[in-house]
Protein backbone atom coordinates (compact mmCIF):
# COMPACT_ATOMS: atom_id res chain seq x y z
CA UNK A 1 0.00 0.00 0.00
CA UNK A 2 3.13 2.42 0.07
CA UNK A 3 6.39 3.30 -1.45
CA UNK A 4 9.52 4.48 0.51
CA UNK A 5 13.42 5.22 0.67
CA UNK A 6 15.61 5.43 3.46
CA UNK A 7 18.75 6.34 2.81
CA UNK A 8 22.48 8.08 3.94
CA UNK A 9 23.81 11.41 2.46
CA UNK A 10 28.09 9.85 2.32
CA UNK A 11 28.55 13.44 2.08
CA UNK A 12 27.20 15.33 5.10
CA UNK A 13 25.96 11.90 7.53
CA UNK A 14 22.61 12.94 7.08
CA UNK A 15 19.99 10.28 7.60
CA UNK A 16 16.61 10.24 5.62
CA UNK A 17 13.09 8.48 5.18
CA UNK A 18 10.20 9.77 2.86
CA UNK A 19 6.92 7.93 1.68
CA UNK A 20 3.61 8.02 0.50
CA UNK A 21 0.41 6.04 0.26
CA UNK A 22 -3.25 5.85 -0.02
CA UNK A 23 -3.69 5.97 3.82
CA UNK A 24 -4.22 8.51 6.29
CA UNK A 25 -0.89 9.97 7.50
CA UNK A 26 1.23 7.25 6.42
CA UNK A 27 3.94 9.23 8.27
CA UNK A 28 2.54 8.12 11.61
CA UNK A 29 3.20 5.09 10.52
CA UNK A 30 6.23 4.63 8.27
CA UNK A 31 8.76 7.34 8.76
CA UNK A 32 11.54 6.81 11.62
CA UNK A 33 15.25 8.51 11.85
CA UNK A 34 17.62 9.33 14.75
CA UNK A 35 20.79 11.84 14.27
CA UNK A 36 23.89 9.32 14.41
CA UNK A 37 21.99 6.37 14.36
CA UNK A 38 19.68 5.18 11.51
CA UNK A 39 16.40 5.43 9.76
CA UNK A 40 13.59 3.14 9.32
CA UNK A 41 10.57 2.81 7.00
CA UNK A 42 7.76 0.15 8.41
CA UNK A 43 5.04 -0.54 6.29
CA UNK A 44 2.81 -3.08 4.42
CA UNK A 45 0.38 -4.91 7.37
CA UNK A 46 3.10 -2.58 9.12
CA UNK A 47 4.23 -3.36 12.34
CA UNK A 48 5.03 0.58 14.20
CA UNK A 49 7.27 -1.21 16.54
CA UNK A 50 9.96 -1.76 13.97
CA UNK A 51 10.41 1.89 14.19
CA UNK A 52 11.90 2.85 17.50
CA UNK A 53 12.66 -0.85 18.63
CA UNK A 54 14.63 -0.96 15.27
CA UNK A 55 16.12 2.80 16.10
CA UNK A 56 17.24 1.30 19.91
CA UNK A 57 19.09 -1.74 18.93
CA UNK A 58 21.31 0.54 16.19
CA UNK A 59 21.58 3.07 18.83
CA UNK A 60 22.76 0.06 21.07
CA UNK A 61 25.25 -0.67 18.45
CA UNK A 62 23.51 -3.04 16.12
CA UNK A 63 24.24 -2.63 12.68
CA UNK A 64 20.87 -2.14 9.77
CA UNK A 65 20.94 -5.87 9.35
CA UNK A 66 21.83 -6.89 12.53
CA UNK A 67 19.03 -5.17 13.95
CA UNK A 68 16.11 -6.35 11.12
CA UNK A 69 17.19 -9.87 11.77
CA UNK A 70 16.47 -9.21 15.40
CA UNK A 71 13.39 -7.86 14.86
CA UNK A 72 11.98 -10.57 12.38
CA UNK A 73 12.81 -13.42 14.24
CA UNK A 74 10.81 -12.34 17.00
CA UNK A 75 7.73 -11.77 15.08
CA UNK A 76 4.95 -14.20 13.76
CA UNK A 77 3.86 -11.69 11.14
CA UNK A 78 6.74 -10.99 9.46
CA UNK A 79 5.33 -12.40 5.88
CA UNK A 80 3.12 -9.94 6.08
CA UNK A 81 5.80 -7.04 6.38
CA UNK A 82 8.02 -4.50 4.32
CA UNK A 83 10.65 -3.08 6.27
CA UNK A 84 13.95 -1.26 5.24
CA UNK A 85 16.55 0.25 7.45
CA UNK A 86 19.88 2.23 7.18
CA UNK A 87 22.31 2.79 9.84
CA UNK A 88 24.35 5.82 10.50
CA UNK A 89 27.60 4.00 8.68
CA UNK A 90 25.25 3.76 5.85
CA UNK A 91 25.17 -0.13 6.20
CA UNK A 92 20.84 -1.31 4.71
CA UNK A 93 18.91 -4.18 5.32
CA UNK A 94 15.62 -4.70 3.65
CA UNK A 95 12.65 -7.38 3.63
CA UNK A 96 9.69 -7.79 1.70
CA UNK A 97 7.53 -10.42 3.47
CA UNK A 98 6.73 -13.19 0.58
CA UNK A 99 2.53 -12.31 1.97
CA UNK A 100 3.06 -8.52 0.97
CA UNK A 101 0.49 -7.58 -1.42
CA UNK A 102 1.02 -7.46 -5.13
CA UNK A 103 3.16 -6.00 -6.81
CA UNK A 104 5.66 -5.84 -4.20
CA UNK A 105 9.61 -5.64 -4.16
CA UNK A 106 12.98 -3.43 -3.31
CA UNK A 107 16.46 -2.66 -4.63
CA UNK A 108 18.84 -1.66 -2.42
CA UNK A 109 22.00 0.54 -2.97
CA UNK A 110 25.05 2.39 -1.67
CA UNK A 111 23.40 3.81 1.44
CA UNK A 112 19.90 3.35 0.40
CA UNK A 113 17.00 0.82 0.11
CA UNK A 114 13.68 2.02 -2.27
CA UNK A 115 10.37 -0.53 -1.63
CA UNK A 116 7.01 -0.65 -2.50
CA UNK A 117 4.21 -2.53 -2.39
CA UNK A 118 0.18 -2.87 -3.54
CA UNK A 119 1.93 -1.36 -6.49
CA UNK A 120 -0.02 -0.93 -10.08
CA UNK A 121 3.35 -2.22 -12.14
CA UNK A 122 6.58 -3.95 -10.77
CA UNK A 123 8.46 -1.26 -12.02
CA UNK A 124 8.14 0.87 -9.39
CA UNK A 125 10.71 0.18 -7.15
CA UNK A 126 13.38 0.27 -10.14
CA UNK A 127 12.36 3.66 -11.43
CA UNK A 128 12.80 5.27 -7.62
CA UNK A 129 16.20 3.64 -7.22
CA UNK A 130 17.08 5.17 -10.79
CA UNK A 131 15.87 8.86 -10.12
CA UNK A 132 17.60 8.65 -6.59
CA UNK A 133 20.88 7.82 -8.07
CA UNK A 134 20.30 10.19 -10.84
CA UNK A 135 19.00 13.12 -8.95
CA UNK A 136 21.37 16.20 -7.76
CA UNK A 137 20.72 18.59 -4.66
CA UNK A 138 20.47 17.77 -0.96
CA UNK A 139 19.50 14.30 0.47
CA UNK A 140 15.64 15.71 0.67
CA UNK A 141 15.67 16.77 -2.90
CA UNK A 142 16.89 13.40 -3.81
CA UNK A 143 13.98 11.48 -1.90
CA UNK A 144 11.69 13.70 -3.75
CA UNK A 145 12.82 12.85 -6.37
CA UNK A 146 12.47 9.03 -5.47
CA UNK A 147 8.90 9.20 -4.38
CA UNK A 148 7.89 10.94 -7.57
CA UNK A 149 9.62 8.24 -10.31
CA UNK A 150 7.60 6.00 -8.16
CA UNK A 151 4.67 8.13 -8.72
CA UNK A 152 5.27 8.54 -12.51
CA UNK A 153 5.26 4.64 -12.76
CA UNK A 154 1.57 4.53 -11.95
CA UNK A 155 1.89 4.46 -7.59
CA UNK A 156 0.33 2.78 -5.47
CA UNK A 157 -3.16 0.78 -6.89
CA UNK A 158 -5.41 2.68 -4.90
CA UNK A 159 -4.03 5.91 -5.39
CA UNK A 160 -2.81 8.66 -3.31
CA UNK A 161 -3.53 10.46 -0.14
CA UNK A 162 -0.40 11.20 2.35
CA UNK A 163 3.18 11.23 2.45
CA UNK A 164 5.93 12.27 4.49
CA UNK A 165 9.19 13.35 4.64
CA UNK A 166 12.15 13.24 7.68
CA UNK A 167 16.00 14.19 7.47
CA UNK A 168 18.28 14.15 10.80
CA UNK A 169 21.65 15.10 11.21
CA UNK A 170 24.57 13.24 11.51
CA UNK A 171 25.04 14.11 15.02
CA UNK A 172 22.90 15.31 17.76
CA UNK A 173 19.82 14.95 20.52
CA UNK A 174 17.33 11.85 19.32
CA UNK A 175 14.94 14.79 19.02
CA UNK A 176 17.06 16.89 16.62
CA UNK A 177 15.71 16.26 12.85
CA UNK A 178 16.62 18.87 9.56
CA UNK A 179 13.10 18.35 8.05
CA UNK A 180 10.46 16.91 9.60
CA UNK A 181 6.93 17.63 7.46
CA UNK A 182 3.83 15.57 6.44
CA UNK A 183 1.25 15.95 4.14
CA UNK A 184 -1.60 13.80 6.28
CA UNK A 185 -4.81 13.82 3.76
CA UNK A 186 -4.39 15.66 0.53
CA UNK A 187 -5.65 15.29 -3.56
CA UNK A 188 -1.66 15.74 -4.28
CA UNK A 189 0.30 14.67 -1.41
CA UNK A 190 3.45 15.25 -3.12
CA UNK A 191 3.39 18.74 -4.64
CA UNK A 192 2.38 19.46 -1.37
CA UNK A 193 4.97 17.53 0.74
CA UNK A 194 7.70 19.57 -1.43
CA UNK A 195 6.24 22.80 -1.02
CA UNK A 196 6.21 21.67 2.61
CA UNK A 197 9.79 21.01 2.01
CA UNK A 198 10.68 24.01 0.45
CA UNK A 199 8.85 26.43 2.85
CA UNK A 200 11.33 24.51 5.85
CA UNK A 201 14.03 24.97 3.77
CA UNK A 202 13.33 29.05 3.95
CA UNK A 203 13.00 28.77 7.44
CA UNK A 204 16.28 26.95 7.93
CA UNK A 205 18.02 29.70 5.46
CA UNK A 206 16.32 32.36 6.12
CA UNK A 207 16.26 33.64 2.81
CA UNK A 208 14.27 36.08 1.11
CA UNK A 209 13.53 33.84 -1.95
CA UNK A 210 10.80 32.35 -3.62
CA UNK A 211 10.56 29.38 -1.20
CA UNK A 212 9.17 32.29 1.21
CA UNK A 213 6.26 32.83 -1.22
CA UNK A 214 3.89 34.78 0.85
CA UNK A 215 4.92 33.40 4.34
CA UNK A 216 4.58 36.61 6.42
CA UNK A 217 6.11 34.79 10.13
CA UNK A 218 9.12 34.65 7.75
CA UNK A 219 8.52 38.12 6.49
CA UNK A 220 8.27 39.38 10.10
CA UNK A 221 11.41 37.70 11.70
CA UNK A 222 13.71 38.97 9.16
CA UNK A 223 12.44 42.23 9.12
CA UNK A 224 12.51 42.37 12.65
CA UNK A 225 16.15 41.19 12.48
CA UNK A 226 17.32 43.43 9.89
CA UNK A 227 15.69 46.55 11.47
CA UNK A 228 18.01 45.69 14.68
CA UNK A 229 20.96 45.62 12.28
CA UNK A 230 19.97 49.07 11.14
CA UNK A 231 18.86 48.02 7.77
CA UNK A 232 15.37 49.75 8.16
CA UNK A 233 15.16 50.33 4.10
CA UNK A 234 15.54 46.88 3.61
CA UNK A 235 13.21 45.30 6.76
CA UNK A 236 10.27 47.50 6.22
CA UNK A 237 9.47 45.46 2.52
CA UNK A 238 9.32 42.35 4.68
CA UNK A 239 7.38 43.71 8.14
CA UNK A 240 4.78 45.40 5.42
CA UNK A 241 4.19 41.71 4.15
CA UNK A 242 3.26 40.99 7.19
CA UNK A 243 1.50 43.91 8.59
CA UNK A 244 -0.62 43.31 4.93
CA UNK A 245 -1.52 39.66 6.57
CA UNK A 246 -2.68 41.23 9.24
CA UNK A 247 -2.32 43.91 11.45
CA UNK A 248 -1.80 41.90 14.59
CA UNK A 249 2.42 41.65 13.06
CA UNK A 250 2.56 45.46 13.99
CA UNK A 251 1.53 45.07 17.42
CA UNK A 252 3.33 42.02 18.16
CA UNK A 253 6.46 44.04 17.17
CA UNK A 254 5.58 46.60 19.89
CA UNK A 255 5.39 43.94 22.64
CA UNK A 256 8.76 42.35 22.06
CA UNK A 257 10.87 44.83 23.91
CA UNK A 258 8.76 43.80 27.44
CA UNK A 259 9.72 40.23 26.72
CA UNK A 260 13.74 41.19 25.54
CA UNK A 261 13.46 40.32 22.11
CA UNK A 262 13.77 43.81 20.85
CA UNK A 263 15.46 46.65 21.97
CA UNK A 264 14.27 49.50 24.04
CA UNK A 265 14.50 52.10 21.47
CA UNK A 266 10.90 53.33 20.81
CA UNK A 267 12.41 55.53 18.02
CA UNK A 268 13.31 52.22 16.14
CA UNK A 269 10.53 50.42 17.01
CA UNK A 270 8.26 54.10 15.56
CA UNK A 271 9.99 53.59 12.52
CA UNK A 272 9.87 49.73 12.27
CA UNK A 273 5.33 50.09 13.03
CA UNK A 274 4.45 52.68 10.59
């Protein structure tokens, strides 16, 4: 009923998971990562558990396969179960249960693992592990461009309905994740998981590009933030983007310097309201 990739950027440690389906917020679901220790996609008649119990035993010091075997022996179901997982030294392990539901398979790379199942055409799998190889940009612009080849090949047999997409750094708190967005019910889950994508992506840069698009809590913030610098000619395009949202922007600016987020300059902050 889903297609995935996990996989590990060589380049930068980073480790990744992205999917969709024709089920309500298949990232509940599917979709595990730690920083520094792996990532996991559980699906099929998917068993959640694989997802942090397969997270703690890499974290313990299991390797990708090493871990899966762990987890397979101990369960009854496992015919029944498509699971792939990458560890942070980039080290994959996948299984498609021989009960997953037609047309089901995976391919497995350097770093990766693509897999699919309830598929329309057999191809699917193939195609995704082609475009992920093929595709240039960051390791979220190259599981994009995994889950749409998969798309393109005709999807999942029932259609379409969520997705979801999480990167984590190589290092840091279990909590700590790069991009973290799904798309939970939606006519075109995947346009809309990479604008999702795209809008974190301004957040994270703080850019003033077109990945803000009309986004006026980015608007604000780096007006705010330039007017401190003294830039006032070039904040007040961005706080007027927000002000036009809605007036509420302005006085939110004005009760900043209470909480010591702005300074206590009610000149600046005259100049910043107008």
């Amino acid at each position: 009923m889903t297609y995935s990739i996990v996989a590990r950027d060589p380049s930068t440690g980073e480790l990744g998971v992205a999917v969709q389906s024709h089920y309500f917020a298949t990232g509940s679901v599917v979709t595990w990562a730690a920083p520094g220790v792996g990532a996991v996609a559980t699906q099929a008649m998917a068993e959640i558990s694989y997802g942090p119990l397969g997270l703690d035993l890499m974290r313990a010091g299991k390797s990708a396969p090493d871990a899966l075997r762990a987890l397979l022996a101990a369960d009854d179901a496992s015919a029944t179960r498509q699971v792939a997982m990458v560890d942070a030294s980039g080290r994959v392990a996948t299984h498609t249960g021989d009960k997953c539901i037609a047309d089901a398979g995976h391919l497995t790379g350097d770093g990766w693992s693509v897999q699919a199942n309830m598929m329309r055409r057999d191809t699917v799998w193939a195609a995704m592990a082609t475009a992920y190889e093929a595709a240039e940009g960051d390791l979220a612009d190259r599981l994009l461009a995994a889950l749409d080849a998969a798309e393109a090949e005709g999807g999942d047999i029932r259609g379409k309905q969520s997705a979801s997409l999480l990167v984590v750094p190589a290092t840091g708190a279990r909590w700590d994740t790069t991009i973290d967005v799904r798309v939970d019910d939606h006519p075109e889950p995947l346009p809309e998981l990479r604008r999702l994508v795209a809008m974190r992506k301004a957040y994270l840069s703080a850019q003033d590009g077109p990945a803000m698009g009309d986004n006026p809590e980015l608007a604000f913030w780096m007006g705010m933030a330039l007017g401190i610098g003294g830039q006032v000619d070039e904040a007040m395009p961005l706080l007027r983007k927000a002000y036009a949202a809605d007036e509420g922007w302005a006085e939110l600016l004005r009760r900043l310097p209470v909480a010591g987020l702005f300074p206590d300059d009610p000149d600046l902050l005259d100049r910043l309201t107008r």
